[in-house]
Protein backbone atom coordinates (compact mmCIF):
# COMPACT_ATOMS: atom_id res chain seq x y z
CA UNK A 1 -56.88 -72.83 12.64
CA UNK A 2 -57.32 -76.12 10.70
CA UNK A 3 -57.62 -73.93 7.62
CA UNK A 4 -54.41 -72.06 8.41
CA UNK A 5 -52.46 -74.88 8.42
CA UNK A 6 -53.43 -76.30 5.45
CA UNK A 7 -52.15 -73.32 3.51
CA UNK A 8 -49.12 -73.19 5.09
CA UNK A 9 -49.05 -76.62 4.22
CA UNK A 10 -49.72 -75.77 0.55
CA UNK A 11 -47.38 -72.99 0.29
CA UNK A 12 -44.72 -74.92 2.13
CA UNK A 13 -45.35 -77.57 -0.99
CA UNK A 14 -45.27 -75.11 -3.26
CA UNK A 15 -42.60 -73.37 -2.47
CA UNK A 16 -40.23 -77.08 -2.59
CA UNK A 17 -41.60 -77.63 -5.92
CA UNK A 18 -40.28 -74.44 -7.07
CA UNK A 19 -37.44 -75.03 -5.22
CA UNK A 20 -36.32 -78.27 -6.97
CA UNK A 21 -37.16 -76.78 -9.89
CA UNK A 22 -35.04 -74.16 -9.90
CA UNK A 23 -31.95 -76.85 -8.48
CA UNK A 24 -32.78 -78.98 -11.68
CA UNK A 25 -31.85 -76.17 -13.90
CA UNK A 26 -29.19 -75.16 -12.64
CA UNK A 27 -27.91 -78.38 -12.77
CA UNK A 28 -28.78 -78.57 -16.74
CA UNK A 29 -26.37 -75.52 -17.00
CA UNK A 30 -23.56 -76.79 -15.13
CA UNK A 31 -20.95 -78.30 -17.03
CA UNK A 32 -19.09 -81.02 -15.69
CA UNK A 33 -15.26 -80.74 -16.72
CA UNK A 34 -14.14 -83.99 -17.74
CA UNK A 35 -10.70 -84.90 -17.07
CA UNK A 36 -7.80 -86.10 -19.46
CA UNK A 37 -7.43 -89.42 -17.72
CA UNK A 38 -11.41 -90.17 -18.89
CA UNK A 39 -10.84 -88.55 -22.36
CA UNK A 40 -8.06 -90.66 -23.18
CA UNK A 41 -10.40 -93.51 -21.53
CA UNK A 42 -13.32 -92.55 -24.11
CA UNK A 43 -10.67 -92.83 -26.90
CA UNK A 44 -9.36 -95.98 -26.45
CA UNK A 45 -12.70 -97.09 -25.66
CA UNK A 46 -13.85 -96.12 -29.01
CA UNK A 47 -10.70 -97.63 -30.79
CA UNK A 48 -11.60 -100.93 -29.48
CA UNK A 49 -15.11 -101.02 -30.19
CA UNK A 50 -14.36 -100.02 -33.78
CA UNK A 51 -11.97 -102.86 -34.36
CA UNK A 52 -14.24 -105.51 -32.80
CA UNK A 53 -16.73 -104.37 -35.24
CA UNK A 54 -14.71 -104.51 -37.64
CA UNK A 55 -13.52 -108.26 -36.86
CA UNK A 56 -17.11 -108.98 -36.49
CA UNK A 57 -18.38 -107.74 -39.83
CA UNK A 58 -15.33 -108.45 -41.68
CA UNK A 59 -15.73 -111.90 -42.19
CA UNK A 60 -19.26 -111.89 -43.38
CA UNK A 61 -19.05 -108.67 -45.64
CA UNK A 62 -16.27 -111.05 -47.12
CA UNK A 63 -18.29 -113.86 -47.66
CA UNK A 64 -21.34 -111.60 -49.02
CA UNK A 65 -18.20 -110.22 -51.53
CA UNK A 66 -17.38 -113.57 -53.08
CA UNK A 67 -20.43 -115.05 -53.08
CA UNK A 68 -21.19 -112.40 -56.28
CA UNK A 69 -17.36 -112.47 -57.41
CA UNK A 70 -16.25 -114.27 -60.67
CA UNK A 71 -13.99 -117.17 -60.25
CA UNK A 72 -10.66 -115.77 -61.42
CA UNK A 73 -11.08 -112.99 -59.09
CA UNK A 74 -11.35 -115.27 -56.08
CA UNK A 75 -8.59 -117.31 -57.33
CA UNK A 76 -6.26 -114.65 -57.63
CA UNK A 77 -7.32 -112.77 -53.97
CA UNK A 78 -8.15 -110.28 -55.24
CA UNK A 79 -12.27 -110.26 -53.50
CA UNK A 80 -11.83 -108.38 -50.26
CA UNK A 81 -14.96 -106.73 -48.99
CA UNK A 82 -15.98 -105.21 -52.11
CA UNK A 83 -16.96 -107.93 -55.24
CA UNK A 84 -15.18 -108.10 -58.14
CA UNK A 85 -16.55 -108.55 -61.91
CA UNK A 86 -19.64 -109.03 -60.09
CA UNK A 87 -22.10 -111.43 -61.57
CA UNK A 88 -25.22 -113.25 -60.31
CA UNK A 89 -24.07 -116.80 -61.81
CA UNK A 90 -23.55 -119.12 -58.83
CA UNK A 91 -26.81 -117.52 -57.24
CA UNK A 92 -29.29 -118.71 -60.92
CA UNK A 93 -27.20 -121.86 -61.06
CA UNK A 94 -28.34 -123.01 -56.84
CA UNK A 95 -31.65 -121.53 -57.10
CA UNK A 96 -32.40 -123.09 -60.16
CA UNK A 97 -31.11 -126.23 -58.79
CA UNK A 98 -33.64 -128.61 -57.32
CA UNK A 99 -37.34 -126.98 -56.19
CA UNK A 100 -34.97 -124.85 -54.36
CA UNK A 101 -38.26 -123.08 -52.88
CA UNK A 102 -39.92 -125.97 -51.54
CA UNK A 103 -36.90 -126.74 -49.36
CA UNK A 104 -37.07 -123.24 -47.90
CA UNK A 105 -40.81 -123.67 -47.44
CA UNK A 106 -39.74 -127.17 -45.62
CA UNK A 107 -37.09 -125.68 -43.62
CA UNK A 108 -39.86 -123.09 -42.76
CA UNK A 109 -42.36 -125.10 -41.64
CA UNK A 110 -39.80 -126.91 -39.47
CA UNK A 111 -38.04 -123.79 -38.10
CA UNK A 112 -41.80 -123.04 -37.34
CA UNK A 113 -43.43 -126.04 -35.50
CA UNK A 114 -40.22 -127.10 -34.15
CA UNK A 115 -39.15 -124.04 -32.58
CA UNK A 116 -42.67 -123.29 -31.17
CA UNK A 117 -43.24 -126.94 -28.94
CA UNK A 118 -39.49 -126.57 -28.23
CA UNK A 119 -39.94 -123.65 -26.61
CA UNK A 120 -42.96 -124.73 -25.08
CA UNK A 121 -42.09 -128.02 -23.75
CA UNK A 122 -38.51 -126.47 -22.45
CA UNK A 123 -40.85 -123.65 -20.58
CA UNK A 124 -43.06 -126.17 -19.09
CA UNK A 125 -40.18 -128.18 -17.99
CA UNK A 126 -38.42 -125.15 -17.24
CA UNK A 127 -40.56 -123.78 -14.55
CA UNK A 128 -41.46 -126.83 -11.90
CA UNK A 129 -37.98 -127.10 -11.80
CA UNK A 130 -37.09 -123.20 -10.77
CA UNK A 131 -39.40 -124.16 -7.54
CA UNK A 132 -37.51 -124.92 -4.37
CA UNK A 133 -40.00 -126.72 -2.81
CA UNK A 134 -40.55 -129.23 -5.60
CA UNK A 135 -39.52 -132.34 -3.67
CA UNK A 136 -37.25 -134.68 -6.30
CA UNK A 137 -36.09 -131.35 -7.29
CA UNK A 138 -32.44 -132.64 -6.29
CA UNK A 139 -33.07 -135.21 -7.95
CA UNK A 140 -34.35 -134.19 -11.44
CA UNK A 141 -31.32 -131.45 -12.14
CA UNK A 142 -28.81 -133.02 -11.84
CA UNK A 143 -30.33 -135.96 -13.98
CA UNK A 144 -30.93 -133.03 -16.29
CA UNK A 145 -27.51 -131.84 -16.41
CA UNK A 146 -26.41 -135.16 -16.57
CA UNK A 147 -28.25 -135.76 -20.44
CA UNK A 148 -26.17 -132.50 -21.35
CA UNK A 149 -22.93 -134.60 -21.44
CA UNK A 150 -24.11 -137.69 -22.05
CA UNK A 151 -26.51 -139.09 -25.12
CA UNK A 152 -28.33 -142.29 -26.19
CA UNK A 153 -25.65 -142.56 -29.30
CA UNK A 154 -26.38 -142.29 -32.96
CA UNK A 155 -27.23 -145.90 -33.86
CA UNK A 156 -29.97 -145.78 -30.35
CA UNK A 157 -31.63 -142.99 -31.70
CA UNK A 158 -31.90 -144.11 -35.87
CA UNK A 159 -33.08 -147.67 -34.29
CA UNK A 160 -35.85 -145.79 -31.96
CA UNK A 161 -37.05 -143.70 -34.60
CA UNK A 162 -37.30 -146.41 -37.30
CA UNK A 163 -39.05 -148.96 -34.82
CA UNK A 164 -41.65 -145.74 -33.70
CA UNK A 165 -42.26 -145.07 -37.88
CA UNK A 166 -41.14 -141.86 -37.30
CA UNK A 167 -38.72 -141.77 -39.97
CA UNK A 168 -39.23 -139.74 -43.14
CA UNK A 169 -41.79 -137.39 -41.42
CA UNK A 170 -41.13 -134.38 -39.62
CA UNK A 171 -41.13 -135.75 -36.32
CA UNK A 172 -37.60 -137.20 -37.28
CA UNK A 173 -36.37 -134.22 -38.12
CA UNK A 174 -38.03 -132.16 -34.50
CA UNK A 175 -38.08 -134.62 -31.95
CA UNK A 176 -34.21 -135.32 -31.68
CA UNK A 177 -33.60 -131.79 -30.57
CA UNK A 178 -36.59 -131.04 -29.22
CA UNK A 179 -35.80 -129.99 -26.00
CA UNK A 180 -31.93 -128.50 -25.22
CA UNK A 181 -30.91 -128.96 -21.74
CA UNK A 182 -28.43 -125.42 -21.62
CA UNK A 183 -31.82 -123.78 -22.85
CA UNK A 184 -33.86 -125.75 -20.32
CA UNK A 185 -31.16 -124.66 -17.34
CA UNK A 186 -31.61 -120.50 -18.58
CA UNK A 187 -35.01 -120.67 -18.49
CA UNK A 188 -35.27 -122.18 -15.11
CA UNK A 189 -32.72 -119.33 -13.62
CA UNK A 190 -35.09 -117.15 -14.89
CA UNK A 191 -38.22 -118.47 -13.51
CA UNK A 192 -36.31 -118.63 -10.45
CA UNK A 193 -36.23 -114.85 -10.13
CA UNK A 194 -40.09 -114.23 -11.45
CA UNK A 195 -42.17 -112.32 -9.05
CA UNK A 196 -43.77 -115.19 -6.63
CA UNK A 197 -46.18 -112.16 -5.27
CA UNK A 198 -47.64 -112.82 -8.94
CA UNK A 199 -48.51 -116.02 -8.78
CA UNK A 200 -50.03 -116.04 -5.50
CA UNK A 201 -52.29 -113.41 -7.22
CA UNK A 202 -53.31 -115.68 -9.80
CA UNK A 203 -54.03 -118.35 -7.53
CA UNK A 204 -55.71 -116.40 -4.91
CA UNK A 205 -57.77 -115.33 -8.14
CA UNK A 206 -58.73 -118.39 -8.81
CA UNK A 207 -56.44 -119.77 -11.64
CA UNK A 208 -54.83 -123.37 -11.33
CA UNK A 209 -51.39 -124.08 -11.92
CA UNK A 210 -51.84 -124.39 -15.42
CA UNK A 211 -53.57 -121.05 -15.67
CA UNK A 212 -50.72 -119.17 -13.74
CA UNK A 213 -47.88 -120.34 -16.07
CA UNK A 214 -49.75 -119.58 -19.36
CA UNK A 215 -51.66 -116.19 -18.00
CA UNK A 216 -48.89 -114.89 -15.93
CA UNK A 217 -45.93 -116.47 -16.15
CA UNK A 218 -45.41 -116.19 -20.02
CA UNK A 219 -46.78 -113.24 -21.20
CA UNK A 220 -44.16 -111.49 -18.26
CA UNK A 221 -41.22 -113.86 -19.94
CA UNK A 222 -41.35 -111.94 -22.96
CA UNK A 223 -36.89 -111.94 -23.00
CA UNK A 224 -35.85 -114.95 -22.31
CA UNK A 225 -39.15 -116.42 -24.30
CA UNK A 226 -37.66 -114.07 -27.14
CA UNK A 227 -33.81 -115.73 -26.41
CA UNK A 228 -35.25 -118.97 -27.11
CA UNK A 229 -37.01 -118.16 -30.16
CA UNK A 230 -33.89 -117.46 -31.45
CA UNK A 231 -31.52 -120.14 -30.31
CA UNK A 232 -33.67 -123.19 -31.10
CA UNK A 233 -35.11 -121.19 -34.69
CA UNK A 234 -31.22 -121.05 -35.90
CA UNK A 235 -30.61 -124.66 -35.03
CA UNK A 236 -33.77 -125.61 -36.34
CA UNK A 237 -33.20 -123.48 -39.82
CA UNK A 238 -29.18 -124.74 -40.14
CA UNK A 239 -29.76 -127.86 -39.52
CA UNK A 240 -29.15 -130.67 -41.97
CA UNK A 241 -28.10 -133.76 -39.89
CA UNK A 242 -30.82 -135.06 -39.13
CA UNK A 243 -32.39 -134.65 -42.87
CA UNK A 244 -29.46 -137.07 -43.52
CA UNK A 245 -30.34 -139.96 -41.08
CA UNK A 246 -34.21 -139.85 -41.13
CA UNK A 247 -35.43 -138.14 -44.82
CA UNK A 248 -34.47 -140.04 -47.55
CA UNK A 249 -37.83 -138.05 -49.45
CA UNK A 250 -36.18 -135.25 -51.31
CA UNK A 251 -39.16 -133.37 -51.38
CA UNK A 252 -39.16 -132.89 -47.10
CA UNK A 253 -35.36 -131.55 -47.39
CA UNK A 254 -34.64 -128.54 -45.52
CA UNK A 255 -32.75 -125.85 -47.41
CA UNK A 256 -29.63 -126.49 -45.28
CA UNK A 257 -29.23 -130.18 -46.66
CA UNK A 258 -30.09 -129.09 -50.21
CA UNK A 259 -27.32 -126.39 -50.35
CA UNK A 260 -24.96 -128.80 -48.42
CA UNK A 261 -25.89 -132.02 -51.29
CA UNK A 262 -24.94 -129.07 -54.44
CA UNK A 263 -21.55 -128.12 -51.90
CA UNK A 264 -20.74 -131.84 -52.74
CA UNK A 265 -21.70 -132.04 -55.98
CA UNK A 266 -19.33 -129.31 -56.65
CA UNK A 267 -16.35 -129.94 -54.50
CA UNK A 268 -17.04 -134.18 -56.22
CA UNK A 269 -17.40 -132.91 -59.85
CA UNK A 270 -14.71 -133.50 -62.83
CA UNK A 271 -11.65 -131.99 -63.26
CA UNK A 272 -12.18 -128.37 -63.87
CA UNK A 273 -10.45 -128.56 -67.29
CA UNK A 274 -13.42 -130.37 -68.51
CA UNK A 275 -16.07 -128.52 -66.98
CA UNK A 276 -17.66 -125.40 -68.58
CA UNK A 277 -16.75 -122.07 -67.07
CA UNK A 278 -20.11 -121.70 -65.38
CA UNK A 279 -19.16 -124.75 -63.43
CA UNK A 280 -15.76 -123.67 -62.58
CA UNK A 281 -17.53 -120.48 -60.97
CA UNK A 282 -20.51 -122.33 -58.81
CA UNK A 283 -17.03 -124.56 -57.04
CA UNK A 284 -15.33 -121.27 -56.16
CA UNK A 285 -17.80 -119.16 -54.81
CA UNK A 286 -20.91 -121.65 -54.30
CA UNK A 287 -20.05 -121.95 -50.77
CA UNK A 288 -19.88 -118.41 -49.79
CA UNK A 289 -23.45 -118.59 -52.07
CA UNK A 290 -25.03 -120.93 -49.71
CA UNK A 291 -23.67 -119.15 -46.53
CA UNK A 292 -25.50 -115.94 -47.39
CA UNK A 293 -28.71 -118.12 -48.36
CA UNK A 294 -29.17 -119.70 -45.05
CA UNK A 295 -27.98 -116.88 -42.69
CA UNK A 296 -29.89 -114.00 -44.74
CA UNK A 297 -33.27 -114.83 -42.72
CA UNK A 298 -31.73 -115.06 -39.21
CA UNK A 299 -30.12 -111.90 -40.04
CA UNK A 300 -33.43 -110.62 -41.09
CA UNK A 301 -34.93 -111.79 -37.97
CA UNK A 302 -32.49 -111.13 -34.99
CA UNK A 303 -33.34 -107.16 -35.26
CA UNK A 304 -36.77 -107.64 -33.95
CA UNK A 305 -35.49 -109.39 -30.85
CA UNK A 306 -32.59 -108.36 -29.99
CA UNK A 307 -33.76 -105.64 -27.00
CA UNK A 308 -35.10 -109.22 -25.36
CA UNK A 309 -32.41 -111.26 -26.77
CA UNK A 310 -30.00 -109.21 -24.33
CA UNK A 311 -31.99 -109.14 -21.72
CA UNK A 312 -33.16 -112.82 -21.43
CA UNK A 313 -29.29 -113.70 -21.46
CA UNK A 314 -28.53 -111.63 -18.48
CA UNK A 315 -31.70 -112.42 -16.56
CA UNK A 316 -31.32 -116.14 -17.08
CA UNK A 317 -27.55 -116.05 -15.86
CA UNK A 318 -27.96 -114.37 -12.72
CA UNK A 319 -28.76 -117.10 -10.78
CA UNK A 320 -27.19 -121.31 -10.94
């Protein structure tokens, strides 16, 4: 008897796998009729998306355009998104201007270390403060927040890195922004959501606190890790400020202050009647030049990340 129902059993199973198999083609055959209320829907839809592309990529394809343009043609308005008498003049003339590589190898290094113990140190103060039952918890946010809105001041912050010998060294140009508090605030709504089954596991496995946010916690915070890489890397790759109050060694520029100290130089020159065509060319165009120079390598980089980039954005804004 025992054996009897077993096969039943078996051909009962059997028989519901065919069964759904048979549904699930016929429901790859069946077309659904769309309406005209959700075709016109899927039109405009489209419509829009096209011309916020197009107001997206305008600008930049623009830039990209006069950046290789002559000056006459950008003068007369007559570079739209496609170059005109197109020439590589302005682009010799800045990277011939300076060791324009050793800046980028500066701002490289920077971009680097910076964005790595920024992300780090926002992480690790990140996640004690996504746990509830962290008792000055109350405390500590809102002090937090509070540094969001309100800073030591310029003239604080040149005086306490001259009097630490800080300045001139790449600590001067990491440690102002080493640690953004809207960055600091995603990453704890994230944690806040992570898996806390997960971390009992680890600790129940024997791993310390320590061991549970490096072993577990990161490697499974792969978006909004990947969201921070990028927002601290751009501010860490555009920025220039802080090349201006603390390195006064041209040879530790970053590329941004470089391009922005040959901006000057142009906009500051003589009178164009007395400068030499060449000249007259780089102060037209040798902004949109320097624009493509630093945001090229973002560009470049963004790709790779965006999947997590998306993701860590909504993840870390689901919860206050």
């Amino acid at each position: 008897m025992a054996e009897e129902k077993i096969q039943l059993t078996e051909e009962e199973k059997n028989r519901i796998s065919e069964e759904k198999l048979r549904i699930k083609k016929l429901k790859k055959g069946i077309k659904v009729k769309e309406s005209w209320q959700y075709r016109v829907f899927q039109v405009i839809n489209v419509i829009i998306m096209v011309l916020i592309c197009a107001a997206t990529l305008y600008p930049f394809l623009y830039l990209v355009a006069q950046s290789f343009s002559s000056e006459a043609a950008i003068i007369k308005g007559q570079v739209k998104i496609i170059p005109v008498d197109f020439n590589l003049t302005t682009y010799k003339s800045v990277l011939s201007k300076g060791d324009f590589l050793g800046y980028y190898k500066n701002t490289i290094l920077y971009a680097v270390f910076g964005t790595f113990f920024s992300v780090l140190f926002s992480s690790m103060l990140a996640y004690p403060l996504s746990k509830p039952q962290l008792r000055l918890n109350k405390f500590f946010v809102p002090f937090i927040i509070f540094t969001m809105y309100f800073g030591g001041g310029l003239i604080p912050n040149y005086i306490l890195m001259t009097s630490l010998g800080l300045r001139n060294t790449i600590f001067s140009f990491i440690l102002p922004g080493l640690i953004g508090t809207y960055y600091v605030l995603l990453m704890k709504s994230f944690f806040a959501s992570f898996p806390h089954e997960l971390e009992e596991a680890g600790e129940i496995d024997g791993l310390s606190k320590y061991g549970v946010f490096f072993r577990i916690v990161i490697p499974n915070s792969k978006p909004i890790i990947a969201t921070m890489v990028l927002f601290y890397m751009a501010g860490y790759w555009s920025n220039w400020f802080n090349a201006f109050l603390y390195l006064e060694d041209r040879s530790k520029w970053p590329v941004a202050y470089h391009l922005r100290q040959i901006i000057i130089g142009a906009a500051t020159s003589a009178d164009p009647g007395a400068a030499s065509q060449e000249n007259m060319q780089i102060a037209a165009n040798i902004k949109s030049c320097s624009m493509v120079l630093m945001a090229v390598p973002i560009i470049c980089v963004y790709p790779f990340i965006q999947k997590y980039f998306v993701q860590g954005m909504m993840l870390g804004g689901v919860k206050g």
